[in-house]
C-alpha atoms as a PDB file:
ATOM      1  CA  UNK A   1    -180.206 205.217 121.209  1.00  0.00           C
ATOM      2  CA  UNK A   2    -176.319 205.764 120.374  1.00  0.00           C
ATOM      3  CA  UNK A   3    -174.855 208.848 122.060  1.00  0.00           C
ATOM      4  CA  UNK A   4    -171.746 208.782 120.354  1.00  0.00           C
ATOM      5  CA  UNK A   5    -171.914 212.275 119.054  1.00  0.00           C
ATOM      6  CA  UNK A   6    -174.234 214.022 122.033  1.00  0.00           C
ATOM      7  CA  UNK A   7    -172.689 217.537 123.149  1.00  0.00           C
ATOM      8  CA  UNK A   8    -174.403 219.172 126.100  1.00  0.00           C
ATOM      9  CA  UNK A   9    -176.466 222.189 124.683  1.00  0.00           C
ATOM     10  CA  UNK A  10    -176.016 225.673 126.334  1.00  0.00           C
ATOM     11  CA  UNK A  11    -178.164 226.370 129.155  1.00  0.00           C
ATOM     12  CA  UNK A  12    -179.428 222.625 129.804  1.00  0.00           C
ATOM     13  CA  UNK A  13    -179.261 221.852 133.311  1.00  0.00           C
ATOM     14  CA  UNK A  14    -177.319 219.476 135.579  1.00  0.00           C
ATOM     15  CA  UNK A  15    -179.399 216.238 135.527  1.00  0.00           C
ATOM     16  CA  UNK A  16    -179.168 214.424 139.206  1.00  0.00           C
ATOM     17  CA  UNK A  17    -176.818 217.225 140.194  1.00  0.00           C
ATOM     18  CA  UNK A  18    -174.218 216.061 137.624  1.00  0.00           C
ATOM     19  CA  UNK A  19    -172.320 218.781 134.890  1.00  0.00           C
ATOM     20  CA  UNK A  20    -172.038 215.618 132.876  1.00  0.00           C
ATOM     21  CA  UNK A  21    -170.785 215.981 129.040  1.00  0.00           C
ATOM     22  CA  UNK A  22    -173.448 215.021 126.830  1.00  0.00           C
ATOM     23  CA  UNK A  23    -177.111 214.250 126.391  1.00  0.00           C
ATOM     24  CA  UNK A  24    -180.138 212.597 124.501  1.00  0.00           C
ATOM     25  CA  UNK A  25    -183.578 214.224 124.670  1.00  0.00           C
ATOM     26  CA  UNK A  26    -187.169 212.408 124.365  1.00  0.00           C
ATOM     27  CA  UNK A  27    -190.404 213.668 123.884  1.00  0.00           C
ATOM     28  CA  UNK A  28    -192.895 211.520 126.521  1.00  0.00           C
ATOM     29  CA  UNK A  29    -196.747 212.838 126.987  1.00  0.00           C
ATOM     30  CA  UNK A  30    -198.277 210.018 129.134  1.00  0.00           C
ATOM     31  CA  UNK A  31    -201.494 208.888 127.873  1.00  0.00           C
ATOM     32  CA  UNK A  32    -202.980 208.337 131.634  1.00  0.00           C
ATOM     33  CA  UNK A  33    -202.010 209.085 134.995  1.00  0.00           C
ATOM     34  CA  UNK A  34    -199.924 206.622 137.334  1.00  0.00           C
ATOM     35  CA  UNK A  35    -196.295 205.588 137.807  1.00  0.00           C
ATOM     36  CA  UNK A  36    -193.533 206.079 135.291  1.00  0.00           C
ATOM     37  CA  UNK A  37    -190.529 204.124 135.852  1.00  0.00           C
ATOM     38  CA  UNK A  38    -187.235 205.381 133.469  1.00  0.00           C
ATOM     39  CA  UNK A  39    -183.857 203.560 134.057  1.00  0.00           C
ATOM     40  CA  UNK A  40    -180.669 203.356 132.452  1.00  0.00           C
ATOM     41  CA  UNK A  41    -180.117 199.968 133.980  1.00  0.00           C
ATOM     42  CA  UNK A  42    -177.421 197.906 130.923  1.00  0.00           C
ATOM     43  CA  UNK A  43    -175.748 201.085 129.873  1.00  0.00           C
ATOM     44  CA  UNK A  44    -171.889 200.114 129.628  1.00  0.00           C
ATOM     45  CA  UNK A  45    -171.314 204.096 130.950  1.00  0.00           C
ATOM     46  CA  UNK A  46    -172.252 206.324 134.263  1.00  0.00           C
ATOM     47  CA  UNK A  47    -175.687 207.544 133.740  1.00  0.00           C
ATOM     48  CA  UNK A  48    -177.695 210.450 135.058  1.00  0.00           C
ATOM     49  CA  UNK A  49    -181.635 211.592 134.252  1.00  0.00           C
ATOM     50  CA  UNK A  50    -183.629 214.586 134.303  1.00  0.00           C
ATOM     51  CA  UNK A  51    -187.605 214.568 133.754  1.00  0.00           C
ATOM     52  CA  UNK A  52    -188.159 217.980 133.059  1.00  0.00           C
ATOM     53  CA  UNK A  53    -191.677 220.212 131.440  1.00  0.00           C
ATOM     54  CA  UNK A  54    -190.903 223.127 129.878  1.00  0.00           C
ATOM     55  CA  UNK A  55    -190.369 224.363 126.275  1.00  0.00           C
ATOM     56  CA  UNK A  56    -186.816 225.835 125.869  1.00  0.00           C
ATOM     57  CA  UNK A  57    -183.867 224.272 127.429  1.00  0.00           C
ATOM     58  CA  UNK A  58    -182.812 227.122 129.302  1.00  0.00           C
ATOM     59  CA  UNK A  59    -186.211 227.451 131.232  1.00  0.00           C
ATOM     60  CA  UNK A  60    -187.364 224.279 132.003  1.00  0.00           C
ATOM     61  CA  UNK A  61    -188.575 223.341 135.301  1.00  0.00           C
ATOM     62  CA  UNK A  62    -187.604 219.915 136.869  1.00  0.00           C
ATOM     63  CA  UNK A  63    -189.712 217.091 137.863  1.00  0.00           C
ATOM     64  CA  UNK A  64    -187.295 214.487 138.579  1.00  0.00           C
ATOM     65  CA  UNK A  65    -183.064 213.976 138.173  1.00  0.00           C
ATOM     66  CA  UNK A  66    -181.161 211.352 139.464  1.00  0.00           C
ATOM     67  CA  UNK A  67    -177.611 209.943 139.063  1.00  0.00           C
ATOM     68  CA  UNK A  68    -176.392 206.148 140.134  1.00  0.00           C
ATOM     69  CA  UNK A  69    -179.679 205.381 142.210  1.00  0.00           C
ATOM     70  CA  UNK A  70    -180.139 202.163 139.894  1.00  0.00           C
ATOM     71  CA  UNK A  71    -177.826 198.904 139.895  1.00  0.00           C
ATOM     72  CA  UNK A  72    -174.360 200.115 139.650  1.00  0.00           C
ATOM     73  CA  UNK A  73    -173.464 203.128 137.736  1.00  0.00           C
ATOM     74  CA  UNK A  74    -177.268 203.150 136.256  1.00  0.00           C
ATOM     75  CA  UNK A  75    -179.537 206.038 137.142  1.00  0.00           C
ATOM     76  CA  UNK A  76    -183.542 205.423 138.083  1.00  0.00           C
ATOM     77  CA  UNK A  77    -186.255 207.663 138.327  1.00  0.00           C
ATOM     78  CA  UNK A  78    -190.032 206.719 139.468  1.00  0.00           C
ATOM     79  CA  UNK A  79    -192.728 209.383 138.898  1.00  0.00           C
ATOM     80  CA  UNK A  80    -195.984 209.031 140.440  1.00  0.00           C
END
């Protein structure tokens, strides 16, 4: 995905405990349980993530957020 225009919307949280400056959002319903493994791992930028549920930005409740767990400045997140 190219973030070259992403603005941070009002209300969206801190993702990994990070102000940041910009974001993408995806859609993901699993179609079973288990692990989910998201990574940022070859961005060419510091990364954070936020897992969230929840149906308007400004009210969502968090699952998961990290920032710079993965290899360098990459972030990681693992679900179970």
């Amino acid at each position: 995905a190219n973030n070259q225009s992403a603005t941070k919307q009002s209300g969206e949280p801190n993702h990994g405990g990070n102000s940041g400056g910009a974001s993408l959002w995806w859609k993901f319903t699993p179609l079973s349980s288990g692990t989910i493994k998201i990574d940022t791992e070859g961005s060419n930028f510091d990364t954070t993530l936020g897992i969230y549920t929840g149906s308007a930005v400004n009210s969502l409740s968090t699952i998961g957020s990290d920032d710079d767990s993965g290899i360098g400045a990459s972030s990681l997140l693992v679900i179970k």
